[in-house]
Protein backbone atom coordinates (compact mmCIF):
# COMPACT_ATOMS: atom_id res chain seq x y z
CA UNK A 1 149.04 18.02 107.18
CA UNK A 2 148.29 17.11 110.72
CA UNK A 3 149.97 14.44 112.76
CA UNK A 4 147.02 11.82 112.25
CA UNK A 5 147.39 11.78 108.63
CA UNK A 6 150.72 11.14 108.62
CA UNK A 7 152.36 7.37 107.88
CA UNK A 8 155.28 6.35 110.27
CA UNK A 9 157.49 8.86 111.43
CA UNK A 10 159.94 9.07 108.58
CA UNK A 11 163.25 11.19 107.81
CA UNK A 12 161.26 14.60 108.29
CA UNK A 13 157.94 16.00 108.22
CA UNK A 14 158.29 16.98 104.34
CA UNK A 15 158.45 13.47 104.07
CA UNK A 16 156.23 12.15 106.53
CA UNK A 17 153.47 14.36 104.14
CA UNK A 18 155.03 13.48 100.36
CA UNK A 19 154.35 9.65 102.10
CA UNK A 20 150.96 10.13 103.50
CA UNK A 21 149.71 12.00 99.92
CA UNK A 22 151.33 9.07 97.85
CA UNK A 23 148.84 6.76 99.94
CA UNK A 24 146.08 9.00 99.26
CA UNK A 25 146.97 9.16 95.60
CA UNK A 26 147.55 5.26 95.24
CA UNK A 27 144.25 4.76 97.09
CA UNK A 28 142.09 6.95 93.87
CA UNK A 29 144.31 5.68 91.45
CA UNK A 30 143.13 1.81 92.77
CA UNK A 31 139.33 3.13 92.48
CA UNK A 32 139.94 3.84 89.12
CA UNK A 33 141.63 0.33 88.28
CA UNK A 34 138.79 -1.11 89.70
CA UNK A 35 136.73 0.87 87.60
CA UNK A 36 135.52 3.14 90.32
CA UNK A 37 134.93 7.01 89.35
CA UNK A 38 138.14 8.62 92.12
CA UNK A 39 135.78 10.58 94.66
CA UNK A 40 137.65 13.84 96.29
CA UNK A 41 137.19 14.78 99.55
CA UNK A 42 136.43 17.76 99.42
CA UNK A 43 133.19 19.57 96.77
CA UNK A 44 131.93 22.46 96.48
CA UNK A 45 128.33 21.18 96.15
CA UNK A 46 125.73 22.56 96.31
CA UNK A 47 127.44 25.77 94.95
CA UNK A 48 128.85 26.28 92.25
CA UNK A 49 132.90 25.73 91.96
CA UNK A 50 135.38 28.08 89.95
CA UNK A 51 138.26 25.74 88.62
CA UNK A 52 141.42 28.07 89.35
CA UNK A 53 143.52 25.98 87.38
CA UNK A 54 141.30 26.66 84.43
CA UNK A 55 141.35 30.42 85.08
CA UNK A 56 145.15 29.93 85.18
CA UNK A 57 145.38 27.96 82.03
CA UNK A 58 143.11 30.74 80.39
CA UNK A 59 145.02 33.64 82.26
CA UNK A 60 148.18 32.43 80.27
CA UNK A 61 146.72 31.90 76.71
CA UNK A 62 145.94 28.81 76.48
CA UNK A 63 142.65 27.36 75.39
CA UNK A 64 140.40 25.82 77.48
CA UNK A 65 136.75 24.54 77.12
CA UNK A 66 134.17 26.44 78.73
CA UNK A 67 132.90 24.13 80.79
CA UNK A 68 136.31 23.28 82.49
CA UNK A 69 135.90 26.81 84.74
CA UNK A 70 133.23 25.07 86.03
CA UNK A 71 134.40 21.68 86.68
CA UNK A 72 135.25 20.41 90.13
CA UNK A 73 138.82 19.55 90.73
CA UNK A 74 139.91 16.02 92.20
CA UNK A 75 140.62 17.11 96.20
CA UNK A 76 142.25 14.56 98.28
CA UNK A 77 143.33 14.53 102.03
CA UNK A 78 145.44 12.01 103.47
CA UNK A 79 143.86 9.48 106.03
CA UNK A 80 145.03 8.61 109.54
CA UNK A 81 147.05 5.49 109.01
CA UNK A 82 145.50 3.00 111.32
CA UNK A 83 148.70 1.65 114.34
CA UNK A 84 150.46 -1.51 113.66
């Protein structure tokens, strides 16, 4: 994570990130109170995505619809907090 998307200086820069993703997090999780669909940050659109963590769940046995492999997965990046 780069400096701009980090909250505050806090304790250390493991930190500084767990803070600035919690943000992120709480910001999607707000969307979807509100009854918003969360929007990522990141897609793979117009191509196609392959859902690793569907591979991986497959990979170890598990079942898994088909359609999850090609399912986009929720990316978010943290913002640059905006100075008191």
């Amino acid at each position: 994570m780069t400096a701009e998307g980090k909250p505050e200086p806090v304790g250390g820069a493991d930190h500084a990130d767990a803070v600035a993703a919690a943000r992120r997090l709480q910001e999607l999780l707000d969307d979807r109170a509100a009854g918003d669909a969360p929007v990522g940050d990141v897609t793979c659109a117009p191509h196609v995505p392959l859902n690793l963590a569907a591979v991986t769940m497959l990979h170890a046995g598990l079942r898994v619809d088909p359609g999850e492999l090609r399912q986009d997965v929720l990316v978010a990046k943290a913002r640059p907090v905006a100075a008191p």
